[in-house]
Structures are given as C-alpha cells and as structure tokens.
N, C-alpha and C. Protein backbone atom coordinates (compact mmCIF):
# COMPACT_ATOMS: atom_id res chain seq x y z
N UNK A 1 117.41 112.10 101.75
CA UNK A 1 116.54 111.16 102.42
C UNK A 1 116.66 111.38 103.92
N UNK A 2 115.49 111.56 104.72
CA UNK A 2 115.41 111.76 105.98
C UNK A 2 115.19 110.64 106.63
N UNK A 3 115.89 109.97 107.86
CA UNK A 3 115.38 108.88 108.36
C UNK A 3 115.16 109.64 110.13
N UNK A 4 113.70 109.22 110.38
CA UNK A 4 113.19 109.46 111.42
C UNK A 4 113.78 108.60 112.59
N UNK A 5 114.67 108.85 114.31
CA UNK A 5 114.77 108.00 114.79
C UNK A 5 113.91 108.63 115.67
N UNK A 6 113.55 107.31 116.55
CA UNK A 6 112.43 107.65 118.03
C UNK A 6 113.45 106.89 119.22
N UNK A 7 114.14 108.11 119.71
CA UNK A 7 114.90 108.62 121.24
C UNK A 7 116.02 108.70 120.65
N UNK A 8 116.43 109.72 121.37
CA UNK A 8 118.04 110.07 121.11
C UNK A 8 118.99 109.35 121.86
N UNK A 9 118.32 109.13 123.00
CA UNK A 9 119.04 108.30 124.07
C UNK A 9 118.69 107.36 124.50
N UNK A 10 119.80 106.01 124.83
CA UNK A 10 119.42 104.85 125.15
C UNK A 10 119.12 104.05 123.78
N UNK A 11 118.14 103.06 124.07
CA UNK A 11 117.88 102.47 122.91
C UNK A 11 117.60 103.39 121.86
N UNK A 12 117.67 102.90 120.53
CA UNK A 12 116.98 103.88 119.40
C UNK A 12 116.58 102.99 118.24
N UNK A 13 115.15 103.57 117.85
CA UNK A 13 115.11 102.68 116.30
C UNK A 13 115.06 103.64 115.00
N UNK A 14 115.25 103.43 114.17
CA UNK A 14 114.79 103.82 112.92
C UNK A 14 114.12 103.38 112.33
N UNK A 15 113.11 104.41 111.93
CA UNK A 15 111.98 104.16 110.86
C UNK A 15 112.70 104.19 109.77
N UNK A 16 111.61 103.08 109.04
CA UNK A 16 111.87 102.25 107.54
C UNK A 16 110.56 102.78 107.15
N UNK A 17 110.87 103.56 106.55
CA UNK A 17 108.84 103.85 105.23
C UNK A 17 109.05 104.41 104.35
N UNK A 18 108.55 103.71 103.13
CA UNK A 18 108.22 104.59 102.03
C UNK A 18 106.79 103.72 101.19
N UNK A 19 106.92 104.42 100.34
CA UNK A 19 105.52 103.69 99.02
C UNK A 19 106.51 103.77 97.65
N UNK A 20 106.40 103.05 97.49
CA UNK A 20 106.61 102.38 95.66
C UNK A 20 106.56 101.64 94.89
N UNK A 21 105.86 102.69 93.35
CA UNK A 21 105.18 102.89 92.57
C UNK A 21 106.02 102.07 91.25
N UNK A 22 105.14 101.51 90.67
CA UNK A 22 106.02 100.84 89.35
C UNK A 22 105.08 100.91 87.82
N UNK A 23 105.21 102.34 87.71
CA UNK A 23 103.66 103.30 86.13
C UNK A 23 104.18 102.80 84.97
N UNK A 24 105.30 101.73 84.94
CA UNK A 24 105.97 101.23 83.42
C UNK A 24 107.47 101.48 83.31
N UNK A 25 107.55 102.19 83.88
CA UNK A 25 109.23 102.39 83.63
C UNK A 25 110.41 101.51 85.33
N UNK A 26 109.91 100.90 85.58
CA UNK A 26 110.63 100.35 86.85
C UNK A 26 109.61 100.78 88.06
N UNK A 27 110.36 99.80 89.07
CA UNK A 27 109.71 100.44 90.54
C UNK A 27 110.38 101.67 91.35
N UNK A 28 109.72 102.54 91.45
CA UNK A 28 110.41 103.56 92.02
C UNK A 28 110.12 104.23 93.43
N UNK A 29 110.46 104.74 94.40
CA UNK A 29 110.04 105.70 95.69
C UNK A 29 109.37 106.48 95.27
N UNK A 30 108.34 106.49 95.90
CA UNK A 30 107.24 108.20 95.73
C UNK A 30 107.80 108.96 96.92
N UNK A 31 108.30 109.70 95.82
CA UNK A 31 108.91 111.33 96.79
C UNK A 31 108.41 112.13 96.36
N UNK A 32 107.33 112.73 96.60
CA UNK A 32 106.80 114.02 95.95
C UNK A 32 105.95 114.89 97.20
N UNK A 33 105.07 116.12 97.01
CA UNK A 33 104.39 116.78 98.00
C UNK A 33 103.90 116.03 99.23
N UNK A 34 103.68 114.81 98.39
CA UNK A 34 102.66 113.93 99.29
C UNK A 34 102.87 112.88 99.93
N UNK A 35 104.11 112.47 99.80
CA UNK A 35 105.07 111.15 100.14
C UNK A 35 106.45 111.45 100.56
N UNK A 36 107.16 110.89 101.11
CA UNK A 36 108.64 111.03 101.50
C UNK A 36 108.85 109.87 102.53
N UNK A 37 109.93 109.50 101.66
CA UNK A 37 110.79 107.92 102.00
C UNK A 37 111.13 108.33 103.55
N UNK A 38 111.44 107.46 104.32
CA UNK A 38 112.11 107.68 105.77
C UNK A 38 113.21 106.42 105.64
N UNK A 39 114.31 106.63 105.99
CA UNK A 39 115.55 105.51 105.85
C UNK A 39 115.83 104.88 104.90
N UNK A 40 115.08 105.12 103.62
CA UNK A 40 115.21 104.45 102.48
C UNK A 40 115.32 104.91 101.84
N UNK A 41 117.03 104.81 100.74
CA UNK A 41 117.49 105.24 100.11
C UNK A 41 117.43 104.83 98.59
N UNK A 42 116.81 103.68 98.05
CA UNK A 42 116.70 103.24 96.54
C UNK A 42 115.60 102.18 96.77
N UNK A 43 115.60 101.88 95.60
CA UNK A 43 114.58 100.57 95.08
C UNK A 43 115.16 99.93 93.55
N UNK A 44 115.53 98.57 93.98
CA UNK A 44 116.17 98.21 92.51
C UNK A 44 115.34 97.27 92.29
N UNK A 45 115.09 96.54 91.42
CA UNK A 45 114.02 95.66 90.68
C UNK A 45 114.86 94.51 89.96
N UNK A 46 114.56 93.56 90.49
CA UNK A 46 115.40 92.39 90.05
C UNK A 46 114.23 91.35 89.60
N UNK A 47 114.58 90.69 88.48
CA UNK A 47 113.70 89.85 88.10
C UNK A 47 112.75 88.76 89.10
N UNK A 48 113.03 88.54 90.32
CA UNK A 48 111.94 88.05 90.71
C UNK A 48 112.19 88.47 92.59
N UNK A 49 112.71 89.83 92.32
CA UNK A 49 112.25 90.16 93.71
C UNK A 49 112.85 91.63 93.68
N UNK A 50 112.43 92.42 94.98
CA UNK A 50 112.70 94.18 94.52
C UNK A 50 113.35 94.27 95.91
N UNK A 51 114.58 94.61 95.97
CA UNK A 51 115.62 95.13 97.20
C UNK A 51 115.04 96.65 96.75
N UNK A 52 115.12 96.83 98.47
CA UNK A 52 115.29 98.26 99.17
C UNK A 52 116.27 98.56 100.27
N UNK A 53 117.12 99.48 99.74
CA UNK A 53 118.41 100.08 100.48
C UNK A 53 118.11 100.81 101.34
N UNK A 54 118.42 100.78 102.68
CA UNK A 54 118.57 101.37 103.79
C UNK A 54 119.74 101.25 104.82
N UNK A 55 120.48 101.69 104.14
CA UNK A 55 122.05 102.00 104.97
C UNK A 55 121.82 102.91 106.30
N UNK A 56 121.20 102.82 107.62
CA UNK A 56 120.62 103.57 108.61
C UNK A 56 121.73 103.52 109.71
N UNK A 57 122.46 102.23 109.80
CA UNK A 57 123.27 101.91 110.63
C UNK A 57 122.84 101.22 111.84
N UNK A 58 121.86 100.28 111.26
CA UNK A 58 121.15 99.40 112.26
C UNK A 58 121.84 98.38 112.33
N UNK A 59 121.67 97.82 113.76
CA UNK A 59 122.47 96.83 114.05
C UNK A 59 121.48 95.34 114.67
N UNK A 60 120.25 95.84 114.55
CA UNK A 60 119.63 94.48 114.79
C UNK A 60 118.25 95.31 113.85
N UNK A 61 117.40 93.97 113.32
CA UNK A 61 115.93 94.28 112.98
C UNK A 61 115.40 94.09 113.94
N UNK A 62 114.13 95.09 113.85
CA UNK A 62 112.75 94.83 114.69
C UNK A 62 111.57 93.85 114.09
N UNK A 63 111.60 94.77 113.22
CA UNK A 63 110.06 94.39 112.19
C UNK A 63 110.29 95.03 110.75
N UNK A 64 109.64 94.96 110.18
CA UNK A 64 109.18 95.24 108.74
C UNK A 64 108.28 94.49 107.89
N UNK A 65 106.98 95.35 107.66
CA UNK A 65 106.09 95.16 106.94
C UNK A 65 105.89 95.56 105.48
N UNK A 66 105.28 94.64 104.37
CA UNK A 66 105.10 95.43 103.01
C UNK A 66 103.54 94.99 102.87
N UNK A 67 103.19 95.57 102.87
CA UNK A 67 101.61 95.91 102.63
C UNK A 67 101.00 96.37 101.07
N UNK A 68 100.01 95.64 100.18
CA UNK A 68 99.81 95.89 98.98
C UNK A 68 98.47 96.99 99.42
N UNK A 69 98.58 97.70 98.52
CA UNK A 69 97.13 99.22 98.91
C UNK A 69 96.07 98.43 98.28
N UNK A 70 94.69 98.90 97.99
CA UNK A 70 93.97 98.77 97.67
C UNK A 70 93.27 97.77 96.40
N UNK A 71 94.37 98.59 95.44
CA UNK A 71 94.60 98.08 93.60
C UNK A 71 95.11 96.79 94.00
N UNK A 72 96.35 96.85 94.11
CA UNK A 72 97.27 95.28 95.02
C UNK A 72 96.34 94.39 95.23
N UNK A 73 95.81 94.55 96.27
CA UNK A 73 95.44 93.76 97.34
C UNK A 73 94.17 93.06 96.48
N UNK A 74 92.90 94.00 95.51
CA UNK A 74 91.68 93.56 94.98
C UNK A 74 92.81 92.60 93.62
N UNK A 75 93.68 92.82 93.28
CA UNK A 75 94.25 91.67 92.11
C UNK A 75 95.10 90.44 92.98
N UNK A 76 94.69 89.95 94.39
CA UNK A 76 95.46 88.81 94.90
C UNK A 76 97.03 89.13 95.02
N UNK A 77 97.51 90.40 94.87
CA UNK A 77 99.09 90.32 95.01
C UNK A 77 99.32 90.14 96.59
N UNK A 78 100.19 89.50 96.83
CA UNK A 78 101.00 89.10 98.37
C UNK A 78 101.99 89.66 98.16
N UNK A 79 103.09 89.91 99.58
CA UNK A 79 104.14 90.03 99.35
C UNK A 79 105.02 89.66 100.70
N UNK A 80 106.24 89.06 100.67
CA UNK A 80 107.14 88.44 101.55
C UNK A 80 108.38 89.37 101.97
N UNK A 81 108.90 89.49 102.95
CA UNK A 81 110.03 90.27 102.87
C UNK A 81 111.02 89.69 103.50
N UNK A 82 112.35 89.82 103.08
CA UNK A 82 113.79 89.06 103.56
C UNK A 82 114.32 90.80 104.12
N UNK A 83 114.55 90.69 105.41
CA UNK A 83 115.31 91.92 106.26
C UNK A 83 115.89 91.33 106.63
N UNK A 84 117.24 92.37 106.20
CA UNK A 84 118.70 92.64 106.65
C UNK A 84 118.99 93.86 107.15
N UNK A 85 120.07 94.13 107.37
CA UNK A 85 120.67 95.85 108.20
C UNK A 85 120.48 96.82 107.22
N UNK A 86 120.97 96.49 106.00
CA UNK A 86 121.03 97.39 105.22
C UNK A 86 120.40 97.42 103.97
N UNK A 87 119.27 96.04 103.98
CA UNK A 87 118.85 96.34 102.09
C UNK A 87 117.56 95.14 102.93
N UNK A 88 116.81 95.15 102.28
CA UNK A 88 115.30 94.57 102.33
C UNK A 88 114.91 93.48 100.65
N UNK A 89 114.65 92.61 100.72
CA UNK A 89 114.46 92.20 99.30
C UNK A 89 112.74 91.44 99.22
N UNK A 90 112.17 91.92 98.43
CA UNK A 90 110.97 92.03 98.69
C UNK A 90 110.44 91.14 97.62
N UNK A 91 109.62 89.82 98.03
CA UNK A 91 109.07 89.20 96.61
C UNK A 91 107.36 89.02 96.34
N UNK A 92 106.97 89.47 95.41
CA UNK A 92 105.67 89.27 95.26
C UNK A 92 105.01 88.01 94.61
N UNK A 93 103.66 87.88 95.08
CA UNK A 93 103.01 86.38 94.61
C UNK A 93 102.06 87.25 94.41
N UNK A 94 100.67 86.09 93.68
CA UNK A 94 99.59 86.61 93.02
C UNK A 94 99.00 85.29 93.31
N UNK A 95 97.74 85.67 93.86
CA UNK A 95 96.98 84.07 94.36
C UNK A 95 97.59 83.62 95.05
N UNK A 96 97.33 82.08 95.11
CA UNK A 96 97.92 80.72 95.61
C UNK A 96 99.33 80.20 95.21
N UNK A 97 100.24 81.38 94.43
CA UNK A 97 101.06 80.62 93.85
C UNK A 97 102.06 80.50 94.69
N UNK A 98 103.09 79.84 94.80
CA UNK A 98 104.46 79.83 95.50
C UNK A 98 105.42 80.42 94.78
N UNK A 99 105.25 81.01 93.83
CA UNK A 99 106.82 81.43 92.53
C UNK A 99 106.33 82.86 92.42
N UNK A 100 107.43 83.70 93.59
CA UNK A 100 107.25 84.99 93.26
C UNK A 100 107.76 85.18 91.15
N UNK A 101 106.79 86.75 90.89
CA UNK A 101 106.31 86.95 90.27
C UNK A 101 107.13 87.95 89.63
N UNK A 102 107.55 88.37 88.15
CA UNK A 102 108.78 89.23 88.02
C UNK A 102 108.20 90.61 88.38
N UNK A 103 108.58 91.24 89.23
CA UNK A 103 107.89 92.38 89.77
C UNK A 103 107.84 93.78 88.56
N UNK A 104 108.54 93.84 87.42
CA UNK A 104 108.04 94.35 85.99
C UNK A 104 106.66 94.16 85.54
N UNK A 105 106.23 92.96 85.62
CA UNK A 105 105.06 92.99 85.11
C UNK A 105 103.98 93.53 86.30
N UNK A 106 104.17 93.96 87.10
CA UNK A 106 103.06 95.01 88.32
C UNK A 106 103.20 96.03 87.86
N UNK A 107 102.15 96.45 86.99
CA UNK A 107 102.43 98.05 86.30
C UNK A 107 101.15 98.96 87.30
N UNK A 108 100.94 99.96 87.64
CA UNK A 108 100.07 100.56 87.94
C UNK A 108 100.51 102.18 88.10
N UNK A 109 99.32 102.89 87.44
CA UNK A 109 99.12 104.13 87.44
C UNK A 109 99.03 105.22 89.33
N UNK A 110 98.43 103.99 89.97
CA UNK A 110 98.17 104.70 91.26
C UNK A 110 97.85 103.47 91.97
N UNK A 111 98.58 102.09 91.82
CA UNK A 111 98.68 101.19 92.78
C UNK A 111 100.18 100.94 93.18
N UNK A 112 100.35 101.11 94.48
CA UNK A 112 101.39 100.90 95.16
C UNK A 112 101.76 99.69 96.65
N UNK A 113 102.83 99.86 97.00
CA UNK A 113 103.30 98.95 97.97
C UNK A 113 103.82 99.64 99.17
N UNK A 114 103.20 99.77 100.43
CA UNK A 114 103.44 100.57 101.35
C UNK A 114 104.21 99.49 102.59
N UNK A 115 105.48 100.85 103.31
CA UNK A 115 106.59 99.59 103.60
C UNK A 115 107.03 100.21 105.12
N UNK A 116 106.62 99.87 105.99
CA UNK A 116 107.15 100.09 107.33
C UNK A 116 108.12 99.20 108.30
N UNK A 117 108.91 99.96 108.65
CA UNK A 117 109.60 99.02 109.81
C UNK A 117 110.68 99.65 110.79
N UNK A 118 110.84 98.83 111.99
CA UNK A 118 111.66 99.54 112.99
C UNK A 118 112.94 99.10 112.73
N UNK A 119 113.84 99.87 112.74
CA UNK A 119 115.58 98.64 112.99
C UNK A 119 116.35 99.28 113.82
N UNK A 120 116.87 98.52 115.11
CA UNK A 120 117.80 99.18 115.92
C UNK A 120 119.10 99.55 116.29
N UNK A 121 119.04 101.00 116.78
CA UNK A 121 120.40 101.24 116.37
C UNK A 121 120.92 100.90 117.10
N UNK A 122 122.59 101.63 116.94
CA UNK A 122 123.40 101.78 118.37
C UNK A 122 122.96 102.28 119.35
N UNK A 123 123.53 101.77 120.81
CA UNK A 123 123.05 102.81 121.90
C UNK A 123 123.75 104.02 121.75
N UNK A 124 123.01 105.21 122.23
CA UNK A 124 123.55 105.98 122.25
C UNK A 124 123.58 106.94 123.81
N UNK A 125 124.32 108.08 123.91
CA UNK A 125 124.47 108.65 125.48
C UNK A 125 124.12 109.77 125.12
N UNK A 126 123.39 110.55 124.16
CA UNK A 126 122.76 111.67 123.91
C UNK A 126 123.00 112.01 122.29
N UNK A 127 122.28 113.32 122.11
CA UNK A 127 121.97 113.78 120.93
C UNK A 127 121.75 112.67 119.77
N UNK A 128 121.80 113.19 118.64
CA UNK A 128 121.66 112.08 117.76
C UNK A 128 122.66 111.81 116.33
C-alpha cells in the first residue's frame, strides 16, 4: 500500500483514498489496474458500520470524505464518518432513516463508496 504525502518538509499531510466494493462476499479495497488504495490498509465490515485502517502516522485529522458513486447515491444510501489517526469507521443510512444499515446487505456488482481525506503528519526537516 502506497500512501501519497504532499511536502516533505515542514508541514505534511497524507492522503487517505481508496473505493470499496462489497459483490457478496464482504466489503473490500479495489486494487486492481484501475484503482489503488493510498494510506489505506484494510476494510473490515462490522454489523452496522465498516472501519478503515490507516496506520499513516498522523497525528491530527484534516478532513475525510465518503462519497456514495452513482448506483449508491440513485438507491438513497448516505454515509457518516467517525475519523481517528489510525482507523475510520464508516456508517451507512438509506433515506430518512437514523439507524445505520448492516453494511452486508449493500451488495453491488459495480457500485461503490469513494473515500478521500487529508491527515497530518509530523513535522518534518527534510526527505520523507
């Protein structure tokens, strides 16, 4: 897993991105030709919310966004995110409801959840 930082020196953040996919067998990272995770190392699936691991060595958050694509978004799915340093826990709704949703039952062939965010590191005095 490659995590992208922007400056070597002085402040620094790390990028948080990936997309993942949940075709029936769990939610998983799309790592393939066409995709590749940045700072994110797993995706576990817990009955009513989905942590994402990113052990980067951030010491404060910036931001982080989870965004439903297309499929998502036309079936009312929402989604909330709890950021921490090292793991993200992510819960989905559908409509108006308030009671995230067991994220197992979001099956899709080619609908996914696209996930950006900055987190900052240590300072640093060169290289990386």
């Amino acid at each position: 897993m490659a995590t992208h930082v922007l400056a070597t020196e002085g402040p620094r953040l790390a990028v948080i991105s990936c997309a993942i996919r949940n075709t029936g067998a769990g939610w998983v990272l799309i790592d393939d030709a066409a995709h590749a995770p940045s700072g994110v190392s797993g995706v576990v699936q817990h009955p009513d919310h989905l942590e994402l691991t990113h052990d980067v060595g951030a010491v404060k958050v910036s931001s982080l966004q989870v965004t439903p694509d297309e499929y998502y978004a036309a079936r009312a799915v929402r989604c909330g995110a709890s950021v921490g340093l090292a793991l993200t826990r992510i819960y989905l709704y559908k409509g108006t409801s308030t009671t995230p949703v067991d994220p197992a039952t979001l099956v899709a062939s080619a609908g996914n959840l696209w996930v950006t965010g900055l987190l900052e590191l240590p300072l640093s005095t060169g290289g990386n």
